[in-house]
C-alpha atoms as a PDB file:
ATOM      1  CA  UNK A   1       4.765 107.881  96.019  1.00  0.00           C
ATOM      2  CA  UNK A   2       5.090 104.428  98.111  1.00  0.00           C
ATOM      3  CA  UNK A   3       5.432 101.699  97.054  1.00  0.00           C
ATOM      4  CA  UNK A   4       3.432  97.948  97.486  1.00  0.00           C
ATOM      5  CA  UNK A   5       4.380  94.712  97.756  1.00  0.00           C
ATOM      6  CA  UNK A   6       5.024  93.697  94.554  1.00  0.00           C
ATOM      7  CA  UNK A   7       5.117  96.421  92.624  1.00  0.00           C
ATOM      8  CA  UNK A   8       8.922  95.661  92.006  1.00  0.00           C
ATOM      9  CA  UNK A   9      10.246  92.702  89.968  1.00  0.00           C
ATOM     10  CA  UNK A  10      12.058  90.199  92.342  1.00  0.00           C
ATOM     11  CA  UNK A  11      13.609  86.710  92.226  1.00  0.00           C
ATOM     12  CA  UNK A  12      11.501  83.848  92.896  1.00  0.00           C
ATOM     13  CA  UNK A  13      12.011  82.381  96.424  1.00  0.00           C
ATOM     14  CA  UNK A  14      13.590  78.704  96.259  1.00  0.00           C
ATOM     15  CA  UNK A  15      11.804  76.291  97.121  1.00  0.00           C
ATOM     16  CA  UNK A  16      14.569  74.808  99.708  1.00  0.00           C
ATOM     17  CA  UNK A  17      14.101  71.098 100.978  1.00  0.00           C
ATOM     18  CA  UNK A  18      15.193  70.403 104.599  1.00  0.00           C
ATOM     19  CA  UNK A  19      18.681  70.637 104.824  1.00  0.00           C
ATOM     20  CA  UNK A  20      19.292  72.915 101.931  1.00  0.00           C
ATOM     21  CA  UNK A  21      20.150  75.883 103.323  1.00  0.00           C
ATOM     22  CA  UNK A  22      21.313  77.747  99.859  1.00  0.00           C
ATOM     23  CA  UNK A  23      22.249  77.226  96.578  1.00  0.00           C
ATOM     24  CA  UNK A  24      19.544  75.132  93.535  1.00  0.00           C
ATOM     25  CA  UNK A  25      16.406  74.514  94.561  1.00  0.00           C
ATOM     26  CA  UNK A  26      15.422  70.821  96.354  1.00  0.00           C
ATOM     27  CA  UNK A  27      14.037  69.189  92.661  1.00  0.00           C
ATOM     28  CA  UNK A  28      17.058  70.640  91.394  1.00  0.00           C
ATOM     29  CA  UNK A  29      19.621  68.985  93.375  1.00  0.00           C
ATOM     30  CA  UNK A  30      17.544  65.940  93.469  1.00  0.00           C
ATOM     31  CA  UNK A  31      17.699  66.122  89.790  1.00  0.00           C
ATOM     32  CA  UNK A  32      21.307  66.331  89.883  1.00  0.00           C
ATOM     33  CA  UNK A  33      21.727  63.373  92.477  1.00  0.00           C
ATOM     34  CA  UNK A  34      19.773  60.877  90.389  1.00  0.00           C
ATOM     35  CA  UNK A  35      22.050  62.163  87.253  1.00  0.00           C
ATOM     36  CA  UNK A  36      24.962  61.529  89.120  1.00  0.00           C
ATOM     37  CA  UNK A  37      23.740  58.259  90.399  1.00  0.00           C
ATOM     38  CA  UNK A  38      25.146  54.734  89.501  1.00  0.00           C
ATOM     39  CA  UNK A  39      23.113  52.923  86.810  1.00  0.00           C
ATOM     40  CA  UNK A  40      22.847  49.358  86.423  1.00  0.00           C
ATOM     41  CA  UNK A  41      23.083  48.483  83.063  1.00  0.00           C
ATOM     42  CA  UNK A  42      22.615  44.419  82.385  1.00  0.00           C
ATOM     43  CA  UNK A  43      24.636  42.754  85.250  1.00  0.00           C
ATOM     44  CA  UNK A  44      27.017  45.602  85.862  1.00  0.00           C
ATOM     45  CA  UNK A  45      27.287  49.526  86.429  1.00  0.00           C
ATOM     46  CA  UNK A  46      29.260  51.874  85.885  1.00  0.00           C
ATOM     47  CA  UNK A  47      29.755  55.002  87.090  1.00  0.00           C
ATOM     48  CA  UNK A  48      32.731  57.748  87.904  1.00  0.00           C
ATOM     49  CA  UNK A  49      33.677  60.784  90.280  1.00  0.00           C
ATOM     50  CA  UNK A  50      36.309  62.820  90.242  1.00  0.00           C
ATOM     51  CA  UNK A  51      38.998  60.074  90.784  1.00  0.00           C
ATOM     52  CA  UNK A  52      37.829  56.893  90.508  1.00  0.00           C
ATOM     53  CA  UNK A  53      35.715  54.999  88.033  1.00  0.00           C
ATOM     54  CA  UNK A  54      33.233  52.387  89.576  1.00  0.00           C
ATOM     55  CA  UNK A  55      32.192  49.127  88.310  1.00  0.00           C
ATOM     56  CA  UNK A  56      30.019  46.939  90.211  1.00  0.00           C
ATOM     57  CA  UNK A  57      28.210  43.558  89.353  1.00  0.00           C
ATOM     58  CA  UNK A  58      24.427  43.642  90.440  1.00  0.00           C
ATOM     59  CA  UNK A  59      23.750  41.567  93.807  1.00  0.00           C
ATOM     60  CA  UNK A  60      23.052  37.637  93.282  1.00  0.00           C
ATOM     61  CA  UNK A  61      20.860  37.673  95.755  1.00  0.00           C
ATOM     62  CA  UNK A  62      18.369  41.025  95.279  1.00  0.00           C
ATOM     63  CA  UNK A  63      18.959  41.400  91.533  1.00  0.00           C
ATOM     64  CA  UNK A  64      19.739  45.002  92.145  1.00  0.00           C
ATOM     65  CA  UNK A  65      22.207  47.370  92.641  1.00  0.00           C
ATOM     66  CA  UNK A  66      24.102  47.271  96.257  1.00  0.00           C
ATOM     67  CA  UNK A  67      23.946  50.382  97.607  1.00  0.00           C
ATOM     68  CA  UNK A  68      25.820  49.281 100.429  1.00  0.00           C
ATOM     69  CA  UNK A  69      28.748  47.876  98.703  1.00  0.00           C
ATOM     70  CA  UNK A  70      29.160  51.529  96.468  1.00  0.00           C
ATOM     71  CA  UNK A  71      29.105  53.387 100.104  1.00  0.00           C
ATOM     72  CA  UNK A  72      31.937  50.672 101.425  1.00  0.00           C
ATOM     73  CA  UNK A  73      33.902  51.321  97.781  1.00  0.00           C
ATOM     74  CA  UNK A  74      33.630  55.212  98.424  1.00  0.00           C
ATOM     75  CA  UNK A  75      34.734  55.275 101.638  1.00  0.00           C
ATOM     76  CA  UNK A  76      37.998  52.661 100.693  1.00  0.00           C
ATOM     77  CA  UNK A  77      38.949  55.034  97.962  1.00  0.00           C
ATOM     78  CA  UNK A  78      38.717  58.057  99.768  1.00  0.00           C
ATOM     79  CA  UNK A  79      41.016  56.352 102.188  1.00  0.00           C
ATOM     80  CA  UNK A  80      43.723  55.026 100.869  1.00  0.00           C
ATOM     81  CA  UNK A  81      43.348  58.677  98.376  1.00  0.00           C
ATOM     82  CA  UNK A  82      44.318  60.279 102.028  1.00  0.00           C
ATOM     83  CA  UNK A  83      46.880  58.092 102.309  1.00  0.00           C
ATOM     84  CA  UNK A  84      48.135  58.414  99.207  1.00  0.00           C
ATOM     85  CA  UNK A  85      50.530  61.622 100.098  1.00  0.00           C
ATOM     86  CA  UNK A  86      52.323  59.586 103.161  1.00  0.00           C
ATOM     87  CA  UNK A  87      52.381  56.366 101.388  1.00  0.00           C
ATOM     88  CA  UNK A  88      54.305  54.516  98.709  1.00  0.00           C
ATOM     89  CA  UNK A  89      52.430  53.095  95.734  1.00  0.00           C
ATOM     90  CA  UNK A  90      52.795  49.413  97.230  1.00  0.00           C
ATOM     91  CA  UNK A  91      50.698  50.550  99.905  1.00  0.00           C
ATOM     92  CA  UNK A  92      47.443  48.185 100.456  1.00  0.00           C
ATOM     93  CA  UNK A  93      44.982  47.266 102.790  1.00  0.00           C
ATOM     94  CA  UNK A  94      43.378  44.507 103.356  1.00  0.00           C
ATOM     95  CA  UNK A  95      40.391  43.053 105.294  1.00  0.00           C
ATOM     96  CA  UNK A  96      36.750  42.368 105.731  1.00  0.00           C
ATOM     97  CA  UNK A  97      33.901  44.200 107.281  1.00  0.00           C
ATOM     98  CA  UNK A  98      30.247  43.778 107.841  1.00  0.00           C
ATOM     99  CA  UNK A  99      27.936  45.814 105.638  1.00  0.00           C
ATOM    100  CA  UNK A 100      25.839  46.940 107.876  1.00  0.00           C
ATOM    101  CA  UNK A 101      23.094  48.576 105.613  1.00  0.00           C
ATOM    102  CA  UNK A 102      22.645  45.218 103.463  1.00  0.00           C
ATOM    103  CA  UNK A 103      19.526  43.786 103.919  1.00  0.00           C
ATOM    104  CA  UNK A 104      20.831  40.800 102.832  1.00  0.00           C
ATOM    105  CA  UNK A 105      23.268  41.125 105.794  1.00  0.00           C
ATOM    106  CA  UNK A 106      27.005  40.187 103.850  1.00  0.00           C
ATOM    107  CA  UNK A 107      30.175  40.531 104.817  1.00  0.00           C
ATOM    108  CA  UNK A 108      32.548  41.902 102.382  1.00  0.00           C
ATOM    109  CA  UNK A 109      36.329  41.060 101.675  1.00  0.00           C
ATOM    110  CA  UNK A 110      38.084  44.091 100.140  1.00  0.00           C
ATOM    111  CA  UNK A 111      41.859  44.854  98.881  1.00  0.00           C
ATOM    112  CA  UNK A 112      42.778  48.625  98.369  1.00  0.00           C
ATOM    113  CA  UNK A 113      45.669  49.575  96.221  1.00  0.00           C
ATOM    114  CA  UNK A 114      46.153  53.543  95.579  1.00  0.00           C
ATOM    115  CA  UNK A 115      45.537  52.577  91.777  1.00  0.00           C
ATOM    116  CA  UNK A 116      42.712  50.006  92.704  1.00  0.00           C
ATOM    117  CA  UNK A 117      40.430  49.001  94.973  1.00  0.00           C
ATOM    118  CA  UNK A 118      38.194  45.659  94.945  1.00  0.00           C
ATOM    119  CA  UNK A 119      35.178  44.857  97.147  1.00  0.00           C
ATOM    120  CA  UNK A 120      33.611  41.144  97.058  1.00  0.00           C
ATOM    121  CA  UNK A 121      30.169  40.728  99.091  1.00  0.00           C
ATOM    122  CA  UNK A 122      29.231  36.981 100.483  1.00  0.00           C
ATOM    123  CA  UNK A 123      32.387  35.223  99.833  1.00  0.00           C
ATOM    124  CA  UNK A 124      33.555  32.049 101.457  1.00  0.00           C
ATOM    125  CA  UNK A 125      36.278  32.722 103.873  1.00  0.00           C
ATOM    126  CA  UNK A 126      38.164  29.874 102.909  1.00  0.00           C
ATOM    127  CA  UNK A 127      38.393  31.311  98.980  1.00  0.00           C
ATOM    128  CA  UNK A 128      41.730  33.633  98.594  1.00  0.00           C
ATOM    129  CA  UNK A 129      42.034  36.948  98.597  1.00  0.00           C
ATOM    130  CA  UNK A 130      44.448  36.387  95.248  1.00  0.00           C
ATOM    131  CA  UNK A 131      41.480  33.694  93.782  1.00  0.00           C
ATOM    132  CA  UNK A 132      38.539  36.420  94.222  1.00  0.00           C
ATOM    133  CA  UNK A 133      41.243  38.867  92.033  1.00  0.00           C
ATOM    134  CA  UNK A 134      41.274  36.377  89.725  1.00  0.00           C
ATOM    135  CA  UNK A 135      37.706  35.672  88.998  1.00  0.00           C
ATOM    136  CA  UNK A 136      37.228  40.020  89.324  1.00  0.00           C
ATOM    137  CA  UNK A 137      39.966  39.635  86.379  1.00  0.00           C
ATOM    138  CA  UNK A 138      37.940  37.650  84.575  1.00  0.00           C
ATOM    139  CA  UNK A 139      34.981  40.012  85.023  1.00  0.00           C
ATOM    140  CA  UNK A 140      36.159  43.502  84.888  1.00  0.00           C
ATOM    141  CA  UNK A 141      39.462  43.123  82.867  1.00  0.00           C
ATOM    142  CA  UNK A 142      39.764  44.346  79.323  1.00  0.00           C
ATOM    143  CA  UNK A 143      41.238  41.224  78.099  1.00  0.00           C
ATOM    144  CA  UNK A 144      40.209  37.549  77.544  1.00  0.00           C
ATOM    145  CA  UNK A 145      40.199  35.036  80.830  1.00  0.00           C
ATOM    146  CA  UNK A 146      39.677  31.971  81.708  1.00  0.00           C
ATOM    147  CA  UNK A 147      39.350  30.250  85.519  1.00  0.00           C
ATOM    148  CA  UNK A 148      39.135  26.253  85.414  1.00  0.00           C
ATOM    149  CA  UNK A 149      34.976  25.494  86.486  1.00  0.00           C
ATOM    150  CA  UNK A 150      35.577  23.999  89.631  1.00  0.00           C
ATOM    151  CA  UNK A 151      38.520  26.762  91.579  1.00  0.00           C
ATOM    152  CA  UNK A 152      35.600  29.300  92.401  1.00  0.00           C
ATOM    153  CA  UNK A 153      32.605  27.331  93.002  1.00  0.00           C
ATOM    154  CA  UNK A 154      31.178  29.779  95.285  1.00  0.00           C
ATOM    155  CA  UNK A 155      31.246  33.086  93.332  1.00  0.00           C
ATOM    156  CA  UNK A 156      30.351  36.571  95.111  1.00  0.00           C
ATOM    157  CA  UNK A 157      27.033  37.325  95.150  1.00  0.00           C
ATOM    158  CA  UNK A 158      28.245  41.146  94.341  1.00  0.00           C
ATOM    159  CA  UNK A 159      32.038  42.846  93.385  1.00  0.00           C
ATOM    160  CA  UNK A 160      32.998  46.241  92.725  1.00  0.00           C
ATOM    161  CA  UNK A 161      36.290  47.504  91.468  1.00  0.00           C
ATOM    162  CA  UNK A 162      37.229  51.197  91.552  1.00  0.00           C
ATOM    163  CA  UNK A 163      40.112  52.157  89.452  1.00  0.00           C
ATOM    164  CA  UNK A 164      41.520  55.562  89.595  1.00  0.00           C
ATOM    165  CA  UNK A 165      41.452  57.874  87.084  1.00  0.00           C
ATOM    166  CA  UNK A 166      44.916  59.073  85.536  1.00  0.00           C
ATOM    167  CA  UNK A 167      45.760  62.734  86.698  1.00  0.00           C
ATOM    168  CA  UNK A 168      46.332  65.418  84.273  1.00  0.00           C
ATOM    169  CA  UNK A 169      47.848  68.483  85.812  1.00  0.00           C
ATOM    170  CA  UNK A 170      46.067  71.413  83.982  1.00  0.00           C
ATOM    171  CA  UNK A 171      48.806  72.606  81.331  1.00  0.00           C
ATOM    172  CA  UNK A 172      50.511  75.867  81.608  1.00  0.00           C
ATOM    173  CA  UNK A 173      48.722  78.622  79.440  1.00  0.00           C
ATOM    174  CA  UNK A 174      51.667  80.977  77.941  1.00  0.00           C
ATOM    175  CA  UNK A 175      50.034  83.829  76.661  1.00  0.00           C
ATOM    176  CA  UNK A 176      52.299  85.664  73.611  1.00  0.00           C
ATOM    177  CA  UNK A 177      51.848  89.091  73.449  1.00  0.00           C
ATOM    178  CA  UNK A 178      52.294  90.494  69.532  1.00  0.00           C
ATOM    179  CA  UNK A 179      52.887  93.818  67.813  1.00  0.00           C
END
């Protein structure tokens, strides 16, 4: 007897999306990206990986998320997370860069700790590094602060803050055997 196309249950093809060469289907992972994805709830987001959790005030000047500024905060924390095994914790960096996919075309001041890392888009140059961790105090901290009205007259038009996430080596299992 031969057989025919068909005649033989077999698993659906996957619909793969360019660039997917195996694994969940494209609406799948797409699915899974927008879960994954920061939210912005009110003037802030929120949102974690694997290390760090992410909170980020929406952009003065779009009203939206910054996609731009979460890419810049990614790539600091995987940084100074590379770092981390050469370094002390009083490592930091800091600087300023250009975000180049910002429509809005800012330049962002950032200080990276191994524990934190803060990003602050369309700052005045002449403002502290030490006054924009202030006012980010004020915003992302879990306690009550003040800043007198007049120090930061210029706030950022967007901030992040990444802290990272306490590591818990898995615990040893001991398994008892009993008679």
């Amino acid at each position: 007897m031969t057989r025919k196309s068909g005649d033989l249950p077999s698993e659906p093809k996957l619909n793969l999306g360019r660039g997917v060469r195996a694994g969940p289907d494209r609406k799948t992972l797409l699915s899974l990206f927008d879960a994954l994805a920061p939210r912005a709830e009110g003037a802030t987001m929120i949102w974690k990986t694997d290390t760090h959790e992410f909170s980020a005030t929406v952009c003065q000047r779009t009203g939206k998320p910054c996609p731009a500024l979460a890419h810049m905060a990614r790539a600091l924390t995987q940084a100074i997370s590379t770092a981390q095994p050469v370094s002390t914790q009083e490592f930091q960096v800091e600087g300023s860069s250009e975000l180049a996919h910002c429509a809005e075309g800012c330049t962002a001041r950032f200080r990276a700790y191994p524990d934190q890392v803060r990003v602050f888009c369309g700052t005045d140059p002449d403002v502290t590094t030490d006054m924009l961790d202030e006012f980010a105090d004020m915003m992302f901290g879990d306690s009550f602060a003040t800043l007198p009205a007049g120090l930061l007259t210029n706030p950022p038009c967007a901030m992040l803050e990444a802290s990272a996430l306490a590591h818990h080596p898995k615990a040893d299992i001991q398994l008892h055997a009993t008679a």
